[in-house]
Protein backbone atom coordinates (compact mmCIF):
# COMPACT_ATOMS: atom_id res chain seq x y z
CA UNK A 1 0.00 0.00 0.00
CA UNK A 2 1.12 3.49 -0.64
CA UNK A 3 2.15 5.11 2.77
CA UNK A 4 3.66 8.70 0.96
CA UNK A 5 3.11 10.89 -1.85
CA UNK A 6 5.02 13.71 -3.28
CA UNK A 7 2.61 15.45 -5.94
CA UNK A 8 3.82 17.94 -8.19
CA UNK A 9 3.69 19.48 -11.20
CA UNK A 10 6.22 18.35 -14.01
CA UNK A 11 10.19 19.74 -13.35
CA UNK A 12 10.02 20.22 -9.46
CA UNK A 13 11.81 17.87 -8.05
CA UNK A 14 10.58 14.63 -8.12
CA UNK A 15 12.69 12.85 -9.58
CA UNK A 16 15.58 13.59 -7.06
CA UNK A 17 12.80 13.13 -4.59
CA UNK A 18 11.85 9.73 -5.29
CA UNK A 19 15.78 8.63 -5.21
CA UNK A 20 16.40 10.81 -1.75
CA UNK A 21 12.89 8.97 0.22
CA UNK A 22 14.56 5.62 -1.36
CA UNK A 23 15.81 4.17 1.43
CA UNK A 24 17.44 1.30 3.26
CA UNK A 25 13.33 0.57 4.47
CA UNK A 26 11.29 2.82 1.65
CA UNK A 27 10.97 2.37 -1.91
CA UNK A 28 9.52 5.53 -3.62
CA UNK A 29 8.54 5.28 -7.25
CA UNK A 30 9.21 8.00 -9.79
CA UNK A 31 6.34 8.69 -11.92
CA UNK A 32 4.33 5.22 -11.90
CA UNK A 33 1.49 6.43 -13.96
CA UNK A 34 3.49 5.23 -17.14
CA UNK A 35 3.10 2.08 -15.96
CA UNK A 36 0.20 1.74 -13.34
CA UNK A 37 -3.14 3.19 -13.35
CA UNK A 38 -3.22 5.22 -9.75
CA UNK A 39 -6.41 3.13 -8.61
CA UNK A 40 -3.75 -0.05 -8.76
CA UNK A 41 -0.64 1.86 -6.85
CA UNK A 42 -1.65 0.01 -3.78
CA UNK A 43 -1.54 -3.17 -5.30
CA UNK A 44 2.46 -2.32 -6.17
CA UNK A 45 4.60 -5.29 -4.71
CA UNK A 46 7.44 -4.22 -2.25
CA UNK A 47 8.69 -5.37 1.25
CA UNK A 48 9.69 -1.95 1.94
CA UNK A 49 7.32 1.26 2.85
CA UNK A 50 5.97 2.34 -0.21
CA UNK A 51 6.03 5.51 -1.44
CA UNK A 52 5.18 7.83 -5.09
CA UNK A 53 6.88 10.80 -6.54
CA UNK A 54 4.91 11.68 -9.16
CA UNK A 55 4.32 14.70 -11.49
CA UNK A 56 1.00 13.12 -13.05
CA UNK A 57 -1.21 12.55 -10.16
CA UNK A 58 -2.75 16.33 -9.84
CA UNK A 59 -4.68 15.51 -12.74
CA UNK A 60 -6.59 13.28 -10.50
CA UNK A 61 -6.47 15.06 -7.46
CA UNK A 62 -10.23 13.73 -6.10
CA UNK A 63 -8.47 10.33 -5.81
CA UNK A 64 -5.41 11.70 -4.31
CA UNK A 65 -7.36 13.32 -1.86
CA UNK A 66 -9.20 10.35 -0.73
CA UNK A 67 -5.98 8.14 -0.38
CA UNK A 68 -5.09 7.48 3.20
CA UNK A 69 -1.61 8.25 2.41
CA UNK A 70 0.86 10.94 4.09
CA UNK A 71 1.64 13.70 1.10
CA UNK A 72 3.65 16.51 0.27
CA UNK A 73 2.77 18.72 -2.19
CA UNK A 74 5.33 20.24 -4.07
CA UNK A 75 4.95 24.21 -5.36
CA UNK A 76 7.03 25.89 -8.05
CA UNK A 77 6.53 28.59 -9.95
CA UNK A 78 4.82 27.99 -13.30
CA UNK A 79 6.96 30.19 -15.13
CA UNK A 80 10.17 28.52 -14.33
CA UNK A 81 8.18 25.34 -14.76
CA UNK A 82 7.19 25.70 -18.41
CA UNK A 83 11.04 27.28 -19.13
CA UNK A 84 12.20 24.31 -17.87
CA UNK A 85 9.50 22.28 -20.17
CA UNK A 86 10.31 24.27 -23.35
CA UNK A 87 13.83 23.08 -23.09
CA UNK A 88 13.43 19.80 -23.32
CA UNK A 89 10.50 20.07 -25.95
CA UNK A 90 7.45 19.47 -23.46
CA UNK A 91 4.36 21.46 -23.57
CA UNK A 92 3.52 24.09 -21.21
CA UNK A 93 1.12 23.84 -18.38
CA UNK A 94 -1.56 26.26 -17.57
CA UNK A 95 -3.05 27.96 -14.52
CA UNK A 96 -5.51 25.20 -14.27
CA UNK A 97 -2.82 23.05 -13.36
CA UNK A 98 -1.60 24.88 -10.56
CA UNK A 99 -5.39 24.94 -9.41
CA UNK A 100 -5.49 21.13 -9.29
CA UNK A 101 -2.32 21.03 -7.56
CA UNK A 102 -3.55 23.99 -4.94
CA UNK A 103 -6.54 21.52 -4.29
CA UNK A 104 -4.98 18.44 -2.56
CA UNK A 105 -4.93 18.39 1.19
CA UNK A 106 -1.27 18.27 2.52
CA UNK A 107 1.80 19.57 3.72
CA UNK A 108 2.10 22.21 0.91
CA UNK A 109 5.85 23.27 0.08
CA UNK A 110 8.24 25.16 -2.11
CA UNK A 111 10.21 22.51 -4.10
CA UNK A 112 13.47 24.36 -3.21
CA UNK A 113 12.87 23.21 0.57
CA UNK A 114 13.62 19.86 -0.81
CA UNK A 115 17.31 21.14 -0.31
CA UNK A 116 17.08 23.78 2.11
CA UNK A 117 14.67 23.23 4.65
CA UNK A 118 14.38 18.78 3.95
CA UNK A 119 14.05 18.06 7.27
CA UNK A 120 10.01 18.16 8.05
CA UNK A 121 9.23 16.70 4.97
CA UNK A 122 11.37 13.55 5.26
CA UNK A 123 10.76 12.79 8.63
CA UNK A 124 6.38 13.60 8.14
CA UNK A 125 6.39 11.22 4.69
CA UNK A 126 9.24 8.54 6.05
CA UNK A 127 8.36 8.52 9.35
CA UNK A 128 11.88 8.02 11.03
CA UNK A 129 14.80 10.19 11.56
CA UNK A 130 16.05 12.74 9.20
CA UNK A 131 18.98 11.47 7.24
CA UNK A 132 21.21 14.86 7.14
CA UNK A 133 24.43 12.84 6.02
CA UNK A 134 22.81 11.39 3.10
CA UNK A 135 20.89 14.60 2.07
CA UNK A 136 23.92 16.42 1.77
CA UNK A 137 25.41 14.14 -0.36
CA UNK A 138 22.40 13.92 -2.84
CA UNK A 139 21.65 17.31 -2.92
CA UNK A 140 25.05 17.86 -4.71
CA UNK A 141 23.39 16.00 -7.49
CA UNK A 142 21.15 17.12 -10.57
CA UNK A 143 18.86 14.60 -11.54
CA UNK A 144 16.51 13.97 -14.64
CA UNK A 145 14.78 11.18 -15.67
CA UNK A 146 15.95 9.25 -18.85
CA UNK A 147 12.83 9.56 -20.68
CA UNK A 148 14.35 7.53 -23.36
CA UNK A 149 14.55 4.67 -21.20
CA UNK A 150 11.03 5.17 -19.77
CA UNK A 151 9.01 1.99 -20.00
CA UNK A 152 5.60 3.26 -21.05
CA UNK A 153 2.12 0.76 -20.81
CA UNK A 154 0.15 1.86 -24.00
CA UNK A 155 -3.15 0.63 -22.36
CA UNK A 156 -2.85 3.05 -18.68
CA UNK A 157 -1.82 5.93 -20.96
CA UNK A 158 -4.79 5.87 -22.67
CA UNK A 159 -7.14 4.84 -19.78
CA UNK A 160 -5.85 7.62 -18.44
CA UNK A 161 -5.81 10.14 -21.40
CA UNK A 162 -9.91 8.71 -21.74
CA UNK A 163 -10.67 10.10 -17.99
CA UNK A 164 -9.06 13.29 -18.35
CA UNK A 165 -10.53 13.85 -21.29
CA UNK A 166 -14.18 13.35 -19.75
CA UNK A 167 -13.47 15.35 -16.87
C-alpha cells in the first residue's frame, strides 16, 4: 500500500525526490502512472514502505485526496516550470494546473525546501529520523529522468488520457 506521496507538477523535483525517500526501508517510485493506473498503486509489490513521486497525479487530485496516504505537495513557480519544459521540448502547463495542484490536502511546500529546509518533509512522509548525512550528499546531485529509457504501458496511458478527457 502506498504510505507517501510527493505530488507535483512536471520539473520540481521529483525525480531527485523519489531517489532521496529511497531508502534502506522505503521504496519511492518516480512517476508510476506510465506504468500503473493510480487506482492499482496500492496493489504495487514491495517489502519496503511504499512511497510515489509523481508529477501526473494532480490531474486526479479527487483520488489523491481520498488516499489514506501521508503527502507533500510540491509548489514551483509555473513560469520557471514551463522554461524548464520548453527546453526539453514538453508542452507548457496552464493555470488550471496549478489549481489542481492547490486543491490536494497536505503539507504544501516550495520545491526548493527539498534542499534547504528537507528536514520536516522527510521525517512527516518517512516517518523516522532525518537522514542529514545522506541529504547532503544527494543534494550535490542534478537529476533527470531518462525519458528515453522510460518503460511506457500503452493501455494506462490511454485509460488515463480517456478520464481526463471526460473530466
Amino acid at each position: 500500500m502506498i504510505e507517501f506521496m510527493v505530488i507535483a507538477l512536471p520539473r520540481s523535483g521529483t525525480t531527485w525526490a523519489s531517489n532521496w525517500l529511497t531508502t534502506d526501508t522505503t521504496h519511492c517510485l518516480h512517476d508510476p502512472l506510465y506504468e500503473h493506473h493510480y487506482r492499482n498503486w496500492d496493489s504495487i509489490p514491495s517489502r519496503k514502505v511504499l512511497g510515489v513521486s509523481c508529477t501526473g497525479a494532480y490531474n486526479f487530485s479527487d483520488w489523491v485526496r481520498s488516499h489514506p496516504a501521508r503527502k507533500v505537495i510540491l509548489h514551483r513557480s509555473l513560469i520557471e516550470i514551463n522554461r524548464s519544459l520548453d527546453a526539453i521540448g514538453a508542452p507548457k502547463l496552464s493555470v488550471g494546473d496549478e489549481r489542481k495542484l492547490d486543491a490536494i490536502e497536505g503539507l504544501h511546500v516550495d520545491w526548493q525546501d527539498l534542499f534547504c529546509d528537507p528536514v520536516e518533509i522527510y521525517e512527516y512522509l518517512v516517518q523516522k529520523s532525518f537522514d542529514g548525512e545522506r541529504h547532503a550528499a544527494l543534494a550535490r546531485i542534478e537529476m533527470q529522468p531518462q525519458f528515453s529509457g522510460l518503460t511506457i504501458n500503452r493501455g494506462v496511458t490511454r485509460q488515463l488520457l480517456d478520464e481526463l478527457r471526460s473530466m
